[in-house]
C-alpha atoms as a PDB file:
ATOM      1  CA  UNK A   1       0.000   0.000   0.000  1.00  0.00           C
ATOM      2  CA  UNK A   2       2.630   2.791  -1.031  1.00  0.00           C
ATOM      3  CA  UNK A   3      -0.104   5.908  -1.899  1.00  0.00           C
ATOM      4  CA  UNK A   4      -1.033   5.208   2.048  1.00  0.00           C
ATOM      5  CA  UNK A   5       2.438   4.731   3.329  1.00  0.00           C
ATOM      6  CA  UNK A   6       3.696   7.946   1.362  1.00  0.00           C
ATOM      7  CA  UNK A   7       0.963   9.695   3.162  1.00  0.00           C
ATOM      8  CA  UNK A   8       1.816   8.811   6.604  1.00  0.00           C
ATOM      9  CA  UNK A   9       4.896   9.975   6.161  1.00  0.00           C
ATOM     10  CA  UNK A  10       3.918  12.914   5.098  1.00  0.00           C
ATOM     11  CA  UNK A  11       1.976  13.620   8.062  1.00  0.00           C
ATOM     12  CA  UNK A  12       4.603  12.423  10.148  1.00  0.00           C
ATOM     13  CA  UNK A  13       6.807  14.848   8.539  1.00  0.00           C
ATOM     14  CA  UNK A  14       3.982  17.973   9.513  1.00  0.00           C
ATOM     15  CA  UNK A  15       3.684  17.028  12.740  1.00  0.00           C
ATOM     16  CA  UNK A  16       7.740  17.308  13.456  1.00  0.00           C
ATOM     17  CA  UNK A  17       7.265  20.905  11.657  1.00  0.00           C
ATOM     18  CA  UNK A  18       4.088  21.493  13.685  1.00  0.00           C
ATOM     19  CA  UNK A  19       5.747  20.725  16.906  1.00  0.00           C
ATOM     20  CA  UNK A  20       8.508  22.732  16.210  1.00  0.00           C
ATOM     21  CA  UNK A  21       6.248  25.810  14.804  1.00  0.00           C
ATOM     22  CA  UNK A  22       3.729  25.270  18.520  1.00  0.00           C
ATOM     23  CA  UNK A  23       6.833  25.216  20.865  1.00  0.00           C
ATOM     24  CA  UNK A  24       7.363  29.269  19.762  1.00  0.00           C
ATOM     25  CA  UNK A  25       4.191  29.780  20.706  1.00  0.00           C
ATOM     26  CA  UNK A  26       3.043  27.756  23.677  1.00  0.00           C
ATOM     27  CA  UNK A  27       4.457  28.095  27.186  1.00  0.00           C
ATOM     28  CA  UNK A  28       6.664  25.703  28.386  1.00  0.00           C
ATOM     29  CA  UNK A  29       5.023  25.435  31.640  1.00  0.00           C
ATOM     30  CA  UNK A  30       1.434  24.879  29.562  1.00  0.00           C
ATOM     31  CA  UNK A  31       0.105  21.277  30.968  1.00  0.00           C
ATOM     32  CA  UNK A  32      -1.766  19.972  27.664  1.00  0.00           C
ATOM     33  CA  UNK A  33      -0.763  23.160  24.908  1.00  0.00           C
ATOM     34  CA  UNK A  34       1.743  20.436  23.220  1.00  0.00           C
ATOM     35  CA  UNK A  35      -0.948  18.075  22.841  1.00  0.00           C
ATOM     36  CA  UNK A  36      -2.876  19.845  20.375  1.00  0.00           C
ATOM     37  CA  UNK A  37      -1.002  18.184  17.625  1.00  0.00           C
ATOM     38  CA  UNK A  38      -0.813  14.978  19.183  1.00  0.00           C
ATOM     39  CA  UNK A  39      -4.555  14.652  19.324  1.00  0.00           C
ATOM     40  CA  UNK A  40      -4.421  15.650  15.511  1.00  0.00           C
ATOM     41  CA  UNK A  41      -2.067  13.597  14.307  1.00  0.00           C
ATOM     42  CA  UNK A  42      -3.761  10.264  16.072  1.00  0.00           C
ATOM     43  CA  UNK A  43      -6.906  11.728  14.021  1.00  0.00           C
ATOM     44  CA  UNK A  44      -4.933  11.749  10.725  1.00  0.00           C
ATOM     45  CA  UNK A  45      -2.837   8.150  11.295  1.00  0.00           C
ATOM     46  CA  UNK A  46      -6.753   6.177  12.463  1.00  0.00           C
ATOM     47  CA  UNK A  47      -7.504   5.522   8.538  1.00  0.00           C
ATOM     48  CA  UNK A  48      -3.659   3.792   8.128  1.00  0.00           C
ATOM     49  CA  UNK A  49      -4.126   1.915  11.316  1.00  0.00           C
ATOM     50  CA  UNK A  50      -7.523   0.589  10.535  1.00  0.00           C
ATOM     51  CA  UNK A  51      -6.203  -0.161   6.906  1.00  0.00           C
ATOM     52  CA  UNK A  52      -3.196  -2.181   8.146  1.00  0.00           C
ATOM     53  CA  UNK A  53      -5.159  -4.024  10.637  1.00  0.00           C
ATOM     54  CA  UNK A  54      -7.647  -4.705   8.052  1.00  0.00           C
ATOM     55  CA  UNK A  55      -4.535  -6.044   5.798  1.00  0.00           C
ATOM     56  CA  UNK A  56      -3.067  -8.135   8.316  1.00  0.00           C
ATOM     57  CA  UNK A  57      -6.416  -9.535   9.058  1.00  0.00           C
ATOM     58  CA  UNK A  58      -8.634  -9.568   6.359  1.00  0.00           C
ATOM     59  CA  UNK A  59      -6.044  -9.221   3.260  1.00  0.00           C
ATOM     60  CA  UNK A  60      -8.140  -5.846   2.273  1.00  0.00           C
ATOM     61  CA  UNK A  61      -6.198  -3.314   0.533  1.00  0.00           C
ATOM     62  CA  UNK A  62      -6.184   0.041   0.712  1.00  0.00           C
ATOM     63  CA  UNK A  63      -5.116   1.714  -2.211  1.00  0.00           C
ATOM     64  CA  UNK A  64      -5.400   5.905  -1.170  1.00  0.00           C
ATOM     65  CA  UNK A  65      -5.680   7.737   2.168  1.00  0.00           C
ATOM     66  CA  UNK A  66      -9.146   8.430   3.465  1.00  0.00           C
ATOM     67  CA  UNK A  67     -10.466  10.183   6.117  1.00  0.00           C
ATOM     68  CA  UNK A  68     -13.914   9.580   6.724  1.00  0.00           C
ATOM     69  CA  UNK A  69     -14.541  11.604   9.491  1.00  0.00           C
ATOM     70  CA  UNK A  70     -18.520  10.437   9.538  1.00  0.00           C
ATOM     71  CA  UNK A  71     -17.850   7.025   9.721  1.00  0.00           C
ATOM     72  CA  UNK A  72     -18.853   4.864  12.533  1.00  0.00           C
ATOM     73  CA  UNK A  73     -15.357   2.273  12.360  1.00  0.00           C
ATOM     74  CA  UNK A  74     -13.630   5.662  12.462  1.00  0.00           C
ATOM     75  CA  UNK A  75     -15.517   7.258  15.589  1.00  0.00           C
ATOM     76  CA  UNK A  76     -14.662   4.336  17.304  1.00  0.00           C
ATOM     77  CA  UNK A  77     -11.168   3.935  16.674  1.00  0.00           C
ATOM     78  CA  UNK A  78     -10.537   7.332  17.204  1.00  0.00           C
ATOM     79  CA  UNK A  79     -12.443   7.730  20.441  1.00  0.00           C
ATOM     80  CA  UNK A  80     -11.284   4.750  21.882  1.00  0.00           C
ATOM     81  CA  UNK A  81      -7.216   5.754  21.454  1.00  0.00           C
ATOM     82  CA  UNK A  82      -7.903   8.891  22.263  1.00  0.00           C
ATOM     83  CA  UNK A  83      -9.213   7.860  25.665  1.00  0.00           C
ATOM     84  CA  UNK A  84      -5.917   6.051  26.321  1.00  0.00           C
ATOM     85  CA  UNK A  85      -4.220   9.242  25.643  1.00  0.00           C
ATOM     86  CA  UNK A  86      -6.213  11.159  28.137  1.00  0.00           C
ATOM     87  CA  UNK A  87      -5.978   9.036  30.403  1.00  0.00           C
ATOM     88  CA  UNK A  88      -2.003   8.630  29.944  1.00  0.00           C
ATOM     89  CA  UNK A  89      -1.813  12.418  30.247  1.00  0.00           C
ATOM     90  CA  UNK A  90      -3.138  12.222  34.282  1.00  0.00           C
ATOM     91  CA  UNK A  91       0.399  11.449  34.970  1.00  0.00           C
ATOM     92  CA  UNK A  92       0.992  15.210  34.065  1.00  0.00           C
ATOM     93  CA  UNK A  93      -1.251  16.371  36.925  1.00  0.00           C
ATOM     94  CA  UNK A  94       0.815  15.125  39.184  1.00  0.00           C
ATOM     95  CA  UNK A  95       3.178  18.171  37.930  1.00  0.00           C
ATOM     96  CA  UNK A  96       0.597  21.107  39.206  1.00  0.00           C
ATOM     97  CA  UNK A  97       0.941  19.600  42.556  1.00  0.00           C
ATOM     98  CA  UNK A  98       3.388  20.325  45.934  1.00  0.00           C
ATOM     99  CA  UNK A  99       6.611  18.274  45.471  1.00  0.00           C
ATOM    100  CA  UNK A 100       6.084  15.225  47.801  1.00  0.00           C
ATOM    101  CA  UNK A 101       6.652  11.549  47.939  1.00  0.00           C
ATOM    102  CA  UNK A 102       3.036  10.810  47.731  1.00  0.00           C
ATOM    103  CA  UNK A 103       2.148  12.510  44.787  1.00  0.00           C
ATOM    104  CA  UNK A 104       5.660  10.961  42.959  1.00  0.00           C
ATOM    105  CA  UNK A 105       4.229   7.765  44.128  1.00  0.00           C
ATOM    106  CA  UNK A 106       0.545   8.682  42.749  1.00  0.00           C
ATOM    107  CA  UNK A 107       2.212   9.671  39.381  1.00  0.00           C
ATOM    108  CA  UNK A 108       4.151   6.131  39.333  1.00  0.00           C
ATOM    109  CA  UNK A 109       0.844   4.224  40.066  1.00  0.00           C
ATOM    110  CA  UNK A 110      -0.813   6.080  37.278  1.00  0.00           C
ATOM    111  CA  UNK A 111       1.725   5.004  34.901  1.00  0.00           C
ATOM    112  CA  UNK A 112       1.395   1.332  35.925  1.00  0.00           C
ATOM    113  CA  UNK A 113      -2.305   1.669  35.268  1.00  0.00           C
ATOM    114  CA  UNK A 114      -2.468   3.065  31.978  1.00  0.00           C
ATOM    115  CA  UNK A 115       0.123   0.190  30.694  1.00  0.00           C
ATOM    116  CA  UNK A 116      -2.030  -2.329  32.214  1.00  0.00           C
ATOM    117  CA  UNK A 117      -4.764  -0.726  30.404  1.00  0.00           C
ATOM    118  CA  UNK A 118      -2.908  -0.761  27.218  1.00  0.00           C
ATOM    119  CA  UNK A 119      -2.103  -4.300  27.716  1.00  0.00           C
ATOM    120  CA  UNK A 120      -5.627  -5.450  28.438  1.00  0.00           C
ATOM    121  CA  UNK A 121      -7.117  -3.691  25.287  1.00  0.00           C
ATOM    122  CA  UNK A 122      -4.680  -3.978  22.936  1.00  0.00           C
ATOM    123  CA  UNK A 123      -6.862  -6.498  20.938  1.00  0.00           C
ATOM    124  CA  UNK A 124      -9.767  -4.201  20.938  1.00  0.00           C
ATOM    125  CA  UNK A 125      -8.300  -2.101  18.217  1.00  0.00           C
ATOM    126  CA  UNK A 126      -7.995  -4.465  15.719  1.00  0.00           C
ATOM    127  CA  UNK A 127     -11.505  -5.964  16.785  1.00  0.00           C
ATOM    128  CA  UNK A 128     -13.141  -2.471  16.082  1.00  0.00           C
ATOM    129  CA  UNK A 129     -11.087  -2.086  12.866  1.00  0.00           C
ATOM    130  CA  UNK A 130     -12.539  -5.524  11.088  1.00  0.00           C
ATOM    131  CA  UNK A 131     -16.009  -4.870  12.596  1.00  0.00           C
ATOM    132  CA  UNK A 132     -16.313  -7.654  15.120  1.00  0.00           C
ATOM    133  CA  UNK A 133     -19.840  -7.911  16.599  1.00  0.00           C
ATOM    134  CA  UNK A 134     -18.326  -7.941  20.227  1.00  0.00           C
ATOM    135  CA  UNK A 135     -15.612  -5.342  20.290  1.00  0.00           C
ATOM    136  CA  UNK A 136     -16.069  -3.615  23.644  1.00  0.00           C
ATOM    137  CA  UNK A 137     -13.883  -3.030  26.046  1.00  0.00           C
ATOM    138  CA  UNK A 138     -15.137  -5.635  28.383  1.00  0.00           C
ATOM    139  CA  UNK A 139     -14.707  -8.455  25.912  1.00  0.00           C
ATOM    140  CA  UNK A 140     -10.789  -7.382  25.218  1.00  0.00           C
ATOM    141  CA  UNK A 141     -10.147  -7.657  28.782  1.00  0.00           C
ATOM    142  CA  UNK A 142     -11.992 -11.043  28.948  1.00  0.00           C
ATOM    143  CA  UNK A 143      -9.835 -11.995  25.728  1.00  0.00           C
ATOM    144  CA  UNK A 144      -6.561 -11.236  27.384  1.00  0.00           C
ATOM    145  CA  UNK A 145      -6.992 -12.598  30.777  1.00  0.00           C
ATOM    146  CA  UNK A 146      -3.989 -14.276  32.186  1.00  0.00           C
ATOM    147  CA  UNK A 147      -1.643 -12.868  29.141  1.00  0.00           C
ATOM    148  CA  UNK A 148      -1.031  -9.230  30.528  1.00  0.00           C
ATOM    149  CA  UNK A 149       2.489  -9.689  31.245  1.00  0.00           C
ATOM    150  CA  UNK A 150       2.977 -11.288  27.796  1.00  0.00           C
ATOM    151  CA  UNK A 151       1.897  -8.220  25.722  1.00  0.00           C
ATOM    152  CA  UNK A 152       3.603  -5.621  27.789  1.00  0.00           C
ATOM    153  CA  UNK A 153       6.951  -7.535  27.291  1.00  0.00           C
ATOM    154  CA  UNK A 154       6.444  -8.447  22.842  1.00  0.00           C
ATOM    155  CA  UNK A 155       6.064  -4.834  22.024  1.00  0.00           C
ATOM    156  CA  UNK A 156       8.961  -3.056  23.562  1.00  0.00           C
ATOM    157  CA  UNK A 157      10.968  -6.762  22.238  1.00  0.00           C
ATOM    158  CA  UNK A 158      10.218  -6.247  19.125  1.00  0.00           C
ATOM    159  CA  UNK A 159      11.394  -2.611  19.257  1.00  0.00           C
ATOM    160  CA  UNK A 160      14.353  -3.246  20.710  1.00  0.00           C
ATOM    161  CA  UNK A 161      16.801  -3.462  17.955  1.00  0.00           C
ATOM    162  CA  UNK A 162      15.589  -0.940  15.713  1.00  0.00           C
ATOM    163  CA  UNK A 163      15.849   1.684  18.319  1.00  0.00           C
ATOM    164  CA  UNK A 164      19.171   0.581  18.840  1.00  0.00           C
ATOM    165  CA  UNK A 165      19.960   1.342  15.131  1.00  0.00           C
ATOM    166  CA  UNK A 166      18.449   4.685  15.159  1.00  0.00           C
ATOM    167  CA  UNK A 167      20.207   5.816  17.906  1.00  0.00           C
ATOM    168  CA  UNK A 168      23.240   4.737  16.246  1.00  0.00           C
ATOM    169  CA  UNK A 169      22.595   6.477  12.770  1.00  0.00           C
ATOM    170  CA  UNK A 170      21.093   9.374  14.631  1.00  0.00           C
ATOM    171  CA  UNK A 171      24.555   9.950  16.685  1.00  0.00           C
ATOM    172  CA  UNK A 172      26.699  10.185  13.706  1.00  0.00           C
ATOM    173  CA  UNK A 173      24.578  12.062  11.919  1.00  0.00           C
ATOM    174  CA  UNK A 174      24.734  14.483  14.684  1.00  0.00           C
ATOM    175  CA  UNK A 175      28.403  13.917  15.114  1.00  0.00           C
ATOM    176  CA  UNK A 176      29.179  14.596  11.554  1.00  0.00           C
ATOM    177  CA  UNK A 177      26.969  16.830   9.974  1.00  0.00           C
ATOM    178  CA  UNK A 178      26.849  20.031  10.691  1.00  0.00           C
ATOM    179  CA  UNK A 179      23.373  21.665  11.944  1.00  0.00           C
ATOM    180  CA  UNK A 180      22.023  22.317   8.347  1.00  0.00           C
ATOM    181  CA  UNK A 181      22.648  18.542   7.467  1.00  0.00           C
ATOM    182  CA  UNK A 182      20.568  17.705  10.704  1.00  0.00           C
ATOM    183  CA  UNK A 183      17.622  18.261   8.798  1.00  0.00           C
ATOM    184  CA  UNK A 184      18.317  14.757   7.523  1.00  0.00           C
ATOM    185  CA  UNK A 185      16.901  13.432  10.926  1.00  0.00           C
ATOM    186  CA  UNK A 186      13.007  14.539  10.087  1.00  0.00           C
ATOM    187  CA  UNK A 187      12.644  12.312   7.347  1.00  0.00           C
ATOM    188  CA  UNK A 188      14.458   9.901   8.793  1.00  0.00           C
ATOM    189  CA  UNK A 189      12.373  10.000  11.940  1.00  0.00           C
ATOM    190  CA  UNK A 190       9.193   9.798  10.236  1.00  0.00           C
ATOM    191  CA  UNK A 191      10.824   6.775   8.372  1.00  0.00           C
ATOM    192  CA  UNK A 192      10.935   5.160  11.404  1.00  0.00           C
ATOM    193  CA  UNK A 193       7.857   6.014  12.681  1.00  0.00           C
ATOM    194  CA  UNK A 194       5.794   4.375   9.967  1.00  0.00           C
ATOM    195  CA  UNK A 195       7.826   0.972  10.722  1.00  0.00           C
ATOM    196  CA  UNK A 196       7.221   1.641  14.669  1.00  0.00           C
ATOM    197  CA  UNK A 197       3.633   2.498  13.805  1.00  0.00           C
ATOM    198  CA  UNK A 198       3.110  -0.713  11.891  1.00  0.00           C
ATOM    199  CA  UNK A 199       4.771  -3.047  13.354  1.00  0.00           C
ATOM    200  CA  UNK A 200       2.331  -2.091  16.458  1.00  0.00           C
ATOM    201  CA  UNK A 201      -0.603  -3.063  14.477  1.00  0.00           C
ATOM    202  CA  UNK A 202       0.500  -6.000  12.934  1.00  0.00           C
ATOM    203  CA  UNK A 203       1.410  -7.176  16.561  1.00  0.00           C
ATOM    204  CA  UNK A 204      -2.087  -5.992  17.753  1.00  0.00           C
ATOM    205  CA  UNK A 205      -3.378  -8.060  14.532  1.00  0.00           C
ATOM    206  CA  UNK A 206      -1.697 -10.561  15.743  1.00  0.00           C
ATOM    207  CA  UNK A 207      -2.376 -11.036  18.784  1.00  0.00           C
ATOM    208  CA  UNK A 208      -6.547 -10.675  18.229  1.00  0.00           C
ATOM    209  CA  UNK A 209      -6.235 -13.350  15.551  1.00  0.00           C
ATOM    210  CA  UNK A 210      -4.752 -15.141  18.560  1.00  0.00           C
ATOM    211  CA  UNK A 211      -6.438 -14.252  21.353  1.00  0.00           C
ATOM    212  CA  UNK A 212      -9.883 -12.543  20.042  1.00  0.00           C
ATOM    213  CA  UNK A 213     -12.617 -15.161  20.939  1.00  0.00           C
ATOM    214  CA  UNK A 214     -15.373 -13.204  22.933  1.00  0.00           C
ATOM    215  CA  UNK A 215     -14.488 -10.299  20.707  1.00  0.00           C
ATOM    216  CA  UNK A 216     -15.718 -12.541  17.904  1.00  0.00           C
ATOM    217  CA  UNK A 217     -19.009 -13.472  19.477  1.00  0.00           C
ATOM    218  CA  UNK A 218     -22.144 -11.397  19.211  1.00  0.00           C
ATOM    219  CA  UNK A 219     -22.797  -9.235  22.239  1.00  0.00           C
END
């Protein structure tokens, strides 16, 4: 699918420029101001995920970037990682508060929560992606019962060696190029970003193919 791919990477490429263009503008100090183009660039990135989950799955291709922002599979996906971004901004809270032990240690168990989360609804994605008649939230967790500890350890796995390799071509691009030829690290970034971003939902396809049986049943 190379029209989608191409696109991704172009939005990937905007968002580094948008970032860079917000950070003139918005305080430092300003608790969700950076997010703005976060929450727009999951918005723009849902019709690739849904079409690589529906690839891995289903063997549909797309052939062109969509955004449908009326449709239903769409709503769903959106809303749905959206709320784990909320919810993995709470930590950030934490930030507005006195300097204590407690609230470090409230910020910590926040953290541990959200992952769990992720862990436990990882599935649910893909489930809402190929239209399964019982993709909820409470059928994911049902689905992954007893294999949290398994999908928090595959993803970061799997990323493990191409970070390495980044970080190695990123530090001698840095250490030989001067700061013109540094601009080589946005496209190269959002290179690497479309394989991080799909090789999460092929292991999210993945595992629902494995692991997505009340998903699968009507509700």
């Amino acid at each position: 699918m190379p029209h989608l791919a191409w696109a991704v990477v172009f939005i990937l490429t905007l968002q580094v420029v948008l970032d860079l263009i917000f950070r003139q503008f918005i305080p430092r100090n300003s608790l969700l101001g950076h997010d703005i183009t976060s929450v727009l660039h999951y918005a723009l990135l849902t019709p690739f995920f849904i079409a690589v989950h529906r690839f891995v799955i289903l063997g549909e291709v797309t052939h062109h970037y969509r955004l449908q922002w009326d449709d239903r599979r769409f709503q769903l996906f959106f809303c749905s990682a959206f709320t784990l971004f909320a919810l993995s901004r709470l930590a950030l809270l934490t930030t507005m508060l006195p300097k204590h032990w407690m609230f470090h240690l409230i910020a910590i168990g926040i953290v541990v929560a959200v992952c769990a989360l992720f862990t436990r609804v990882t599935i649910l994605f893909p489930a809402i992606a190929v239209d399964a008649p019982g993709a909820n939230p409470a059928r994911a967790f049902e689905d992954t019962k007893g294999h949290g500890w398994y999908i928090f350890f595959l993803f970061p796995i799997a990323f493990l060696p191409s970070l390495l390799l980044l970080a190695f071509v990123g530090g001698l691009i840095i250490l030989a190029l001067p700061l013109s030829g540094r601009l080589l690290l946005v496209p190269l970034a959002a290179l690497t970003a479309l394989v991080w971003l799909t090789l999460v939902v092929v292991l999210a396809s993945r595992l629902y193919q494995s692991l997505g049986n009340r998903l699968n049943q009507p509700i």
